[in-house]
Protein backbone atom coordinates (compact mmCIF):
# COMPACT_ATOMS: atom_id res chain seq x y z
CA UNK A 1 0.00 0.00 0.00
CA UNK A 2 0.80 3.20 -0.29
CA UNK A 3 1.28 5.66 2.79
CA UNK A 4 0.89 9.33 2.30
CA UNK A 5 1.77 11.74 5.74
CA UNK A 6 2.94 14.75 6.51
CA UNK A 7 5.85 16.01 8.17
CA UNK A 8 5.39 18.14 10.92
CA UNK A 9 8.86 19.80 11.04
CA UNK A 10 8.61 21.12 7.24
CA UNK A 11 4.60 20.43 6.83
CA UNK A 12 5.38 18.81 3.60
CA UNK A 13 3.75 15.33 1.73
CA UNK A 14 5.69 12.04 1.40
CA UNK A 15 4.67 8.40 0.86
CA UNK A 16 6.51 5.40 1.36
CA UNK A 17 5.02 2.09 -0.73
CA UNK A 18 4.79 -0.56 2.37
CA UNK A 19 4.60 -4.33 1.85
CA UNK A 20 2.07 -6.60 3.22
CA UNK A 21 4.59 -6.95 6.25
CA UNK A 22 4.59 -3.42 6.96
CA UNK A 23 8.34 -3.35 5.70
CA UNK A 24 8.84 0.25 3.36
CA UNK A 25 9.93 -0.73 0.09
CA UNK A 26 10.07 3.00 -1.03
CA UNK A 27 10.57 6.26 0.04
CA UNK A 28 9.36 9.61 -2.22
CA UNK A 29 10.93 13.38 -1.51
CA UNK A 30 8.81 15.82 -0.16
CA UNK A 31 5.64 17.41 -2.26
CA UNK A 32 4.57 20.61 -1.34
CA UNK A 33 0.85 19.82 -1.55
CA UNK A 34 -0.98 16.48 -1.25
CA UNK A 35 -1.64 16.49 -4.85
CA UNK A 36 2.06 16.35 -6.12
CA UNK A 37 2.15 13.22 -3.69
CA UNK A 38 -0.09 11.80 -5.41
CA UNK A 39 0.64 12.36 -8.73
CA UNK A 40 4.24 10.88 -7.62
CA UNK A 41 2.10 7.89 -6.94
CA UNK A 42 1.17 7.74 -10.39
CA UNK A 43 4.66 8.18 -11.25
CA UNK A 44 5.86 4.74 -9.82
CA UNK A 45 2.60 3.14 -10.93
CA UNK A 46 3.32 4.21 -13.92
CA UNK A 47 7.23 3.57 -14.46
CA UNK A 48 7.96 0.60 -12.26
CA UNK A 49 7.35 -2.32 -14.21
CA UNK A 50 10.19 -1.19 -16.65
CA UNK A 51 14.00 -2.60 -15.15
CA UNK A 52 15.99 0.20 -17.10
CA UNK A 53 14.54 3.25 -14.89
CA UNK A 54 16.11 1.59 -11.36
CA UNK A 55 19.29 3.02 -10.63
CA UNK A 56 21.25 0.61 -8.53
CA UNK A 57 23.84 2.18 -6.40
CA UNK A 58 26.68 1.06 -3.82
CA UNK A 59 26.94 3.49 -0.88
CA UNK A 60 30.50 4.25 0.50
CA UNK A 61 29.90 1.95 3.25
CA UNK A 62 29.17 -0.85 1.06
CA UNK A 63 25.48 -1.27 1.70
CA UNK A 64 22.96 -1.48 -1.79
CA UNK A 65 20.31 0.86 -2.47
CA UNK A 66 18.12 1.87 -5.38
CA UNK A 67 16.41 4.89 -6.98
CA UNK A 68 13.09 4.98 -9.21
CA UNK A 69 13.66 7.42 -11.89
CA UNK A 70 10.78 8.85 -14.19
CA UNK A 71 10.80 8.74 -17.98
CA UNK A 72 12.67 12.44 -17.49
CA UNK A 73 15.20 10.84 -14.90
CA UNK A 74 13.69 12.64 -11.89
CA UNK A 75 13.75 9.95 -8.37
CA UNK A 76 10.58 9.56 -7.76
CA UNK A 77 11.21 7.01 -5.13
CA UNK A 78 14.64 6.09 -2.81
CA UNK A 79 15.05 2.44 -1.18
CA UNK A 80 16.59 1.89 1.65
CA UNK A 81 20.01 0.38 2.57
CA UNK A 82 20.34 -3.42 1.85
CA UNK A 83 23.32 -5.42 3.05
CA UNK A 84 23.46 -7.67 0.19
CA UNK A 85 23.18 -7.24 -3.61
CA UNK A 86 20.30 -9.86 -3.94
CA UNK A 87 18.21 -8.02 -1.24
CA UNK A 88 18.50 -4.96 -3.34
CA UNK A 89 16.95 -7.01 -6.18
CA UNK A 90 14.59 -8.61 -3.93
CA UNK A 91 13.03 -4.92 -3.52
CA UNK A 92 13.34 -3.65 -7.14
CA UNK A 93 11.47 -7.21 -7.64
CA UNK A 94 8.75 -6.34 -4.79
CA UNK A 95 8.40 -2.73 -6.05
CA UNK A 96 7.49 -4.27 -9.43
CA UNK A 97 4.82 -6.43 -8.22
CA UNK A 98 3.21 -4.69 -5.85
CA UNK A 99 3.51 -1.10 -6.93
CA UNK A 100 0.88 -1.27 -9.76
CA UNK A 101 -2.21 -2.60 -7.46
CA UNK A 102 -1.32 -0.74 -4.10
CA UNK A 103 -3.87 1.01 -2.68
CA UNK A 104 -3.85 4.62 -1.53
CA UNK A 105 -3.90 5.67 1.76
C-alpha cells in the first residue's frame, strides 16, 4: 500500500510504498501539496514495471540501495540500505509487483 503523511517539522507530503509486512519498500521526496504526492504515486505506478529506470547504487559503506527514476530521470522514489546485492533485487522485484495494485492511503 501506499502511505501518504505529513511532516510536521517542514509540513510537507511524502509516501513510502509498504509491503504486506509493513516493511517500506520505497521512500518519495517531499511534495509541497498532497496532490504532487499523489501524482508521484502515479509516477511509480506508472514507471515501475520497466528494469531500465532503477538506478542501482553502492553506498560508500558498502550497503545497496536503489532509486526509481521517471521517464525524465527525476527519483521519484529512494530504497533503503540493503546489506546484500540480492536483497537490493529482492526490492526492485517487490516494487514491481506490488507497486501497480497498491492502494492509496
Amino acid at each position: 500500500m501506499f502511505e501518504i503523511f505529513q511532516s510536521e517539522k517542514n509540513h510537507k507530503f511524502y509516501f513510502n510504498l509498504k509491503a504486506k509486512n509493513g516493511q517500506i519498500i520505497l521512500s518519495s521526496q517531499a511534495y509541497a501539496d498532497i496532490h504532487g504526492a499523489k501524482n508521484g504515486i502515479n509516477s511509480v505506478k506508472n514507471n515501475c514495471e520497466d528494469d531500465e529506470l532503477y538506478e542501482r547504487k553502492t553506498a560508500a559503506n558498502g550497503k545497496f540501495h536503489f532509486n526509481l527514476k521517471a521517464a525524465n530521470g527525476m527519483v521519484i522514489g529512494s530504497s533503503q540500505m540493503y546489506a546484500s546485492e540480492a536483497g537490493m533485487e529482492n526490492g526492485i522485484s517487490s516494487v514491481k509487483k506490488h507497486a501497480i495494485d497498491a492502494e492509496i492511503k
